[in-house]
N, C-alpha and C. Protein backbone atom coordinates (compact mmCIF):
# COMPACT_ATOMS: atom_id res chain seq x y z
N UNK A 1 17.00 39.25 -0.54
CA UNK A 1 17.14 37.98 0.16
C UNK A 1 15.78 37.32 0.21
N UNK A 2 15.82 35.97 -0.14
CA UNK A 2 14.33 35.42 -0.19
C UNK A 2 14.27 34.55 0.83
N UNK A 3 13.13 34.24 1.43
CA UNK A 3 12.63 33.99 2.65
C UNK A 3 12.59 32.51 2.29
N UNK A 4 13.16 30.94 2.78
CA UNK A 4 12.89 30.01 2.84
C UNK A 4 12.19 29.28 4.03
N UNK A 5 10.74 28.85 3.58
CA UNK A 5 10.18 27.83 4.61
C UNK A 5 10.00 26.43 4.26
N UNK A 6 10.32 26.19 5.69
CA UNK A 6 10.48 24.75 5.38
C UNK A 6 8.70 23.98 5.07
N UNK A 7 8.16 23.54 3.82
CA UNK A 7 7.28 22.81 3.53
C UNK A 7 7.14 21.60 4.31
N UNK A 8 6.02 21.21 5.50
CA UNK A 8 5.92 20.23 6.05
C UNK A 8 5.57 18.87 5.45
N UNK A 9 6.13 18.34 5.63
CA UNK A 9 5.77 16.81 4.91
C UNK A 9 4.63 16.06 4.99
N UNK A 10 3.81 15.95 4.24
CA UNK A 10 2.17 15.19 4.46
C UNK A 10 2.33 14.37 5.02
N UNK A 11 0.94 14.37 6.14
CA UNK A 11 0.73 13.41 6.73
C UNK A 11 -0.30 12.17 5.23
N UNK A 12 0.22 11.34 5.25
CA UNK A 12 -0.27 10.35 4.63
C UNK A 12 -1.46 9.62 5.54
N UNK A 13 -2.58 8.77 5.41
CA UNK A 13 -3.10 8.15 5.91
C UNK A 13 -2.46 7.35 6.83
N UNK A 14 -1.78 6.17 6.37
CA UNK A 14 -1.07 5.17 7.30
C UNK A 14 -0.68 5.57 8.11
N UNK A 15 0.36 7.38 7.91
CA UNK A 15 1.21 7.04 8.56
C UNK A 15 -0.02 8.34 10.18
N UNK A 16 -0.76 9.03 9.23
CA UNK A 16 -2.20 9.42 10.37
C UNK A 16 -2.76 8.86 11.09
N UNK A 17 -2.94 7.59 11.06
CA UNK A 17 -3.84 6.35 11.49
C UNK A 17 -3.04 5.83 12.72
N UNK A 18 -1.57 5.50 12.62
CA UNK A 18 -0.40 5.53 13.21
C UNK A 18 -0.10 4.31 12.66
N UNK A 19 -0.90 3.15 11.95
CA UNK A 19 0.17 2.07 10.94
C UNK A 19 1.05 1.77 10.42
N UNK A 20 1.88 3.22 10.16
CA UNK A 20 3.03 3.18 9.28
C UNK A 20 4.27 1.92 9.86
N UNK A 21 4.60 1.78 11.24
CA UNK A 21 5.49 1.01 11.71
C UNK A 21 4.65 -0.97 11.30
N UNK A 22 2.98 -0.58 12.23
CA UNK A 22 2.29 -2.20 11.92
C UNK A 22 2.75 -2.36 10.48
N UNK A 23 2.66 -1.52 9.33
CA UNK A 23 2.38 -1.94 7.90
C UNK A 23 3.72 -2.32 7.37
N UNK A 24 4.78 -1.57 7.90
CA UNK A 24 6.73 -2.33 8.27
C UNK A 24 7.04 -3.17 8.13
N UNK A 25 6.36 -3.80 9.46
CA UNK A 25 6.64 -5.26 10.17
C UNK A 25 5.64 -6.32 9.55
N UNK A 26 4.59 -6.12 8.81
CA UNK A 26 4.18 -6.55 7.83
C UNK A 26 4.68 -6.74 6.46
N UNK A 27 5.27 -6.04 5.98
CA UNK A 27 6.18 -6.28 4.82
C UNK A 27 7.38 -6.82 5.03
N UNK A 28 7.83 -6.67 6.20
CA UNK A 28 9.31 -7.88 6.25
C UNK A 28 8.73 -8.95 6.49
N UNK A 29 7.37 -9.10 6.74
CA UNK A 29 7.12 -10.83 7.27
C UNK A 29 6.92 -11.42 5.54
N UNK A 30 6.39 -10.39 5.48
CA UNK A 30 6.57 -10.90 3.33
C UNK A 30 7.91 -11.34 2.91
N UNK A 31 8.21 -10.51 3.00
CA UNK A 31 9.67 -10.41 2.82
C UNK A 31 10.38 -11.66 3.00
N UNK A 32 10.17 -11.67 4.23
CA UNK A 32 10.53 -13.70 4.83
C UNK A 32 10.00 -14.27 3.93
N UNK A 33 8.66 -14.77 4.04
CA UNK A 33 7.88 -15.60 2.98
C UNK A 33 8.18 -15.41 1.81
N UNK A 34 8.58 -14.55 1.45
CA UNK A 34 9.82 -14.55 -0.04
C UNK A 34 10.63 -15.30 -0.13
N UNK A 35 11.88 -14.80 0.75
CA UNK A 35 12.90 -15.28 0.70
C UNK A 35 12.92 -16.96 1.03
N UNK A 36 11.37 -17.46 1.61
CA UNK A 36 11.54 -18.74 2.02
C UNK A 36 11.06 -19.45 0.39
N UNK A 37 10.19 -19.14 -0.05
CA UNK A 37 9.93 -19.59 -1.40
C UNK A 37 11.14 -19.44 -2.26
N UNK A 38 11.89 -18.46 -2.32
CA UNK A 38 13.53 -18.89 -2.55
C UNK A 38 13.89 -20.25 -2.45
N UNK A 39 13.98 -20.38 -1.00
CA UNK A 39 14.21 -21.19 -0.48
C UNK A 39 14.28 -22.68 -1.42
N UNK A 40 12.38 -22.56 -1.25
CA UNK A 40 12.08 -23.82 -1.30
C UNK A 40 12.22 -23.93 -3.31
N UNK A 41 12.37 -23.49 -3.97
CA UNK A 41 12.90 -23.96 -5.17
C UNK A 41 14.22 -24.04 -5.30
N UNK A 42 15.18 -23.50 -4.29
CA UNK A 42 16.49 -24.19 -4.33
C UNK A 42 16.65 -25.58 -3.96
N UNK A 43 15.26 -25.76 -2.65
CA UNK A 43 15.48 -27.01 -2.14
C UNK A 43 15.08 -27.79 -3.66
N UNK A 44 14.24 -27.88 -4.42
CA UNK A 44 13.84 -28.81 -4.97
C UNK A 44 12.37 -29.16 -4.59
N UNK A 45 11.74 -28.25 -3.68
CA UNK A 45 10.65 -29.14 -3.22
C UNK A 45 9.24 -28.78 -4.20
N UNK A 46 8.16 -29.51 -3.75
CA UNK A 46 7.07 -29.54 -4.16
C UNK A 46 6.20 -28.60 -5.05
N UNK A 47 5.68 -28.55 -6.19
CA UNK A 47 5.37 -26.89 -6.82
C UNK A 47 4.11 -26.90 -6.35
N UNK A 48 3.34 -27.78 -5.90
CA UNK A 48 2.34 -27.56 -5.21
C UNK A 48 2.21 -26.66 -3.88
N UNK A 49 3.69 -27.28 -3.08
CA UNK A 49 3.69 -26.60 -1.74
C UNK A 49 4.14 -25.07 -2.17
N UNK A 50 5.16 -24.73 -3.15
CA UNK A 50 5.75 -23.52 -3.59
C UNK A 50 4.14 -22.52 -4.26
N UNK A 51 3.51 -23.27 -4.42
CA UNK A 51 2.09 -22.02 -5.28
C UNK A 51 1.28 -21.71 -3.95
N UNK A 52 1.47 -22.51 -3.11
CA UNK A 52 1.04 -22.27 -1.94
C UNK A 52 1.17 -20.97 -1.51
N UNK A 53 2.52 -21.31 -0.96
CA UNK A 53 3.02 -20.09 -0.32
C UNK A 53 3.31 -19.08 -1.09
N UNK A 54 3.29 -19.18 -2.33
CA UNK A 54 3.39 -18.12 -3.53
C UNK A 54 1.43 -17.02 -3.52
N UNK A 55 0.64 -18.18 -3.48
CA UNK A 55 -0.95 -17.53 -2.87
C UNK A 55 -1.04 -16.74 -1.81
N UNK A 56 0.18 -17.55 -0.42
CA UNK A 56 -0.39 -17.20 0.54
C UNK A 56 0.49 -15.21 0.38
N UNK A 57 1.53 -15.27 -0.41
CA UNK A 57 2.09 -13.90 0.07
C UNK A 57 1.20 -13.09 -0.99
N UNK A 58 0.73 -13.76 -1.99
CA UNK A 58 -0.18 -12.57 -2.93
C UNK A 58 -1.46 -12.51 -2.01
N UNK A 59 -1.74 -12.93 -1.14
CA UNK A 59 -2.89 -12.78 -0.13
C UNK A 59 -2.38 -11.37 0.96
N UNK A 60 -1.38 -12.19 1.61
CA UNK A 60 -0.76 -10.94 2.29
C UNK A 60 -0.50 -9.77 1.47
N UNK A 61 -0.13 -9.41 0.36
CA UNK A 61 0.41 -8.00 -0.33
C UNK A 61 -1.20 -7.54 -0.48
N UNK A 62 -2.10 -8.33 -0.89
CA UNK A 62 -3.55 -7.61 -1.15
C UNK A 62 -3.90 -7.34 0.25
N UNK A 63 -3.80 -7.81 1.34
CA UNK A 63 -4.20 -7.66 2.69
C UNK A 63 -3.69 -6.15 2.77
N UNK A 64 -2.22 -5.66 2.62
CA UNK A 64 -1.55 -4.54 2.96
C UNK A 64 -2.09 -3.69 1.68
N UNK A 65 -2.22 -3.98 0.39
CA UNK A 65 -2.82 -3.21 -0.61
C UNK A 65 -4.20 -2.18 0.30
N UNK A 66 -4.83 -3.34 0.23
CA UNK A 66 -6.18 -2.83 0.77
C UNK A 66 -6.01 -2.08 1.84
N UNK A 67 -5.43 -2.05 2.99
CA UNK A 67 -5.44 -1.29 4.00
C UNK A 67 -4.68 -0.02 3.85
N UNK A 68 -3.91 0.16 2.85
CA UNK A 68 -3.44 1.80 1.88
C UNK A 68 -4.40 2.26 1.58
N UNK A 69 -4.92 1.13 0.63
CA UNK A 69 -6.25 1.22 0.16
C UNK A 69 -7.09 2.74 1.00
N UNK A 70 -7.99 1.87 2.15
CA UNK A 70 -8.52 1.86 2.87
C UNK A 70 -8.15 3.34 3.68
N UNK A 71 -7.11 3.46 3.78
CA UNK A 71 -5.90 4.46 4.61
C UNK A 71 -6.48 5.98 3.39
N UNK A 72 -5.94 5.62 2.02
CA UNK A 72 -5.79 6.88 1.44
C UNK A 72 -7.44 7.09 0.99
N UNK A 73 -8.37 6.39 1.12
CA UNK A 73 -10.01 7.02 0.96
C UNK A 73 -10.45 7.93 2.29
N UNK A 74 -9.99 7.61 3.40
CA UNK A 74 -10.45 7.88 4.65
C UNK A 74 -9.58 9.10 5.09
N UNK A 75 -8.39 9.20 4.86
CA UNK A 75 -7.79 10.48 4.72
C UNK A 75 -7.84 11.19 3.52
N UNK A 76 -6.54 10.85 2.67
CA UNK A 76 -6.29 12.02 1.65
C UNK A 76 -7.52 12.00 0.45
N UNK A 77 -8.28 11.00 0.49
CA UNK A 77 -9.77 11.85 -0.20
C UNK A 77 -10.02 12.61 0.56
N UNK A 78 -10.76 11.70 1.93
CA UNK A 78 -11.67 12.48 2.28
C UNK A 78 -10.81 14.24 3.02
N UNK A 79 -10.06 14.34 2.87
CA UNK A 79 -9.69 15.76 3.82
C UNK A 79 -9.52 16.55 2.17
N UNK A 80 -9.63 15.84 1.10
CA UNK A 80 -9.37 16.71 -0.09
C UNK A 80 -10.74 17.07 -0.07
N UNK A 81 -11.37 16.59 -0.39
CA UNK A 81 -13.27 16.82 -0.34
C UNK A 81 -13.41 17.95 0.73
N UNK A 82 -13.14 17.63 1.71
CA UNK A 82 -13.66 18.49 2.93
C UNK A 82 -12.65 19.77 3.06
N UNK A 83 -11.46 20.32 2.09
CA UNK A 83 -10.95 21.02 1.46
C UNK A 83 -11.71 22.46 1.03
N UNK A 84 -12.98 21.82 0.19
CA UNK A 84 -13.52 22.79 -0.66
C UNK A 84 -12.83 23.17 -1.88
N UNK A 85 -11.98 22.97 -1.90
CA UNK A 85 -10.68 22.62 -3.24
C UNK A 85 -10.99 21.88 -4.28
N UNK A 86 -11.81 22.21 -5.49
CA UNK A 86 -12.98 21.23 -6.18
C UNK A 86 -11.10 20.94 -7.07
N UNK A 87 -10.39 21.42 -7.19
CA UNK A 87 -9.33 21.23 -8.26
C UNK A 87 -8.74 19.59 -7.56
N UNK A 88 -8.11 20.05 -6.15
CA UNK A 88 -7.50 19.06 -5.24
C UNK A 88 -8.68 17.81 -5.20
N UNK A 89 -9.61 17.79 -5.10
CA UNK A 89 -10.89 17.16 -4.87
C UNK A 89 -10.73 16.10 -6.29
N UNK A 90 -10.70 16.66 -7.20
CA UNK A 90 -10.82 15.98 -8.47
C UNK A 90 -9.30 15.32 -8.47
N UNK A 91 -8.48 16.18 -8.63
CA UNK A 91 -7.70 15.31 -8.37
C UNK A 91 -7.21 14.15 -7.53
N UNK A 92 -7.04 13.88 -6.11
CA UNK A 92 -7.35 12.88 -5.36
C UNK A 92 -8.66 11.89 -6.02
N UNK A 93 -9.45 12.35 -6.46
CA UNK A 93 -10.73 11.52 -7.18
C UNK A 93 -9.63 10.56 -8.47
N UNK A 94 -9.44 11.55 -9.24
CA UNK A 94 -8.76 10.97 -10.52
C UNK A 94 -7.44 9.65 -9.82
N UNK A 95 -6.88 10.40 -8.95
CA UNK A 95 -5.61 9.45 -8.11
C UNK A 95 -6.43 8.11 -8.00
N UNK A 96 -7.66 8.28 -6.88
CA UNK A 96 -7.96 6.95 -6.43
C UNK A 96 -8.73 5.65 -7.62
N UNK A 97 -9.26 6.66 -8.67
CA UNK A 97 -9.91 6.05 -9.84
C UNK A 97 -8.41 4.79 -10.43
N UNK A 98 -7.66 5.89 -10.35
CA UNK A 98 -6.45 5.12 -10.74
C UNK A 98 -5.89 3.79 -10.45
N UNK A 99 -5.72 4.16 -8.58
CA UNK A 99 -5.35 2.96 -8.02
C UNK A 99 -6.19 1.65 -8.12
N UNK A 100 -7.42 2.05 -7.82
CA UNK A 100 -8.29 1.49 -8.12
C UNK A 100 -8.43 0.46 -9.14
N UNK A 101 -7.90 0.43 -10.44
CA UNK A 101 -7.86 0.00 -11.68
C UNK A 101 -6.85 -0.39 -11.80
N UNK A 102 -5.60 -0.12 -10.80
CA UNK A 102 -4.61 -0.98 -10.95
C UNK A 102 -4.77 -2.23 -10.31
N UNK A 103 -5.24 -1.47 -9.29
CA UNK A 103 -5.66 -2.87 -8.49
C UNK A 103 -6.13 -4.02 -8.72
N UNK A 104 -7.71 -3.80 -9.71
CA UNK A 104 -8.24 -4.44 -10.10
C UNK A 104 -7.64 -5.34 -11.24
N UNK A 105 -7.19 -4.67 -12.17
CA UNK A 105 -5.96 -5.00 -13.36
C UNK A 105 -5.26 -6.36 -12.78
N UNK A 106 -5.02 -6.47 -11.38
CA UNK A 106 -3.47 -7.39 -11.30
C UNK A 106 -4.32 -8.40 -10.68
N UNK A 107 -5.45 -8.44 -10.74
CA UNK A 107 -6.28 -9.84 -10.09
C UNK A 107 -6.43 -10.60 -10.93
């Protein structure tokens, strides 16, 4: 008979920090501002006013980018580093190199 334990689920940064709910209610307000730019090309209106609010939510998604951002250097690096785990260490390194370059990529 083999012994099953239950594997605890990582704490992620955000959700360590306790943001996970602020960063929520932040993405449905996107979410709105989506659905209102919907909106406003059903209405017909302005493409000036529509790039607007099309800026203002790629402002907001980089606002919430960055604070993941921000979230996964300050935890899951840094507790990989402070690990002693040069394997885990590199890896989280290689992870954030990653994001990093995506990030940069979509600007």
């Amino acid at each position: 008979m083999t012994s099953t334990t239950a594997t605890p689920a990582p704490a992620y940064g955000y959700v360590a920090a306790g943001d996970k709910e602020a960063l929520a209610k932040r993405m449905h307000r996107i979410e709105g501002q989506v659905r209102g730019i919907e909106k406003m090309i059903a209405e017909d209106r302005y493409c000036i006013d529509i790039l607007t609010q099309i800026s203002a939510v790629s402002t907001a998604l980089e606002a919430v980018a960055f604070k993941l951002l921000d979230d996964h250097v300050n935890h899951c690096v840094t507790a990989a580093l402070a690990s002693g785990d040069e394997e885990v260490a590199a890896e989280k390194g290689q992870e954030l190199l990653k994001a990093v370059h995506r990030f940069v990529r979509t600007r």
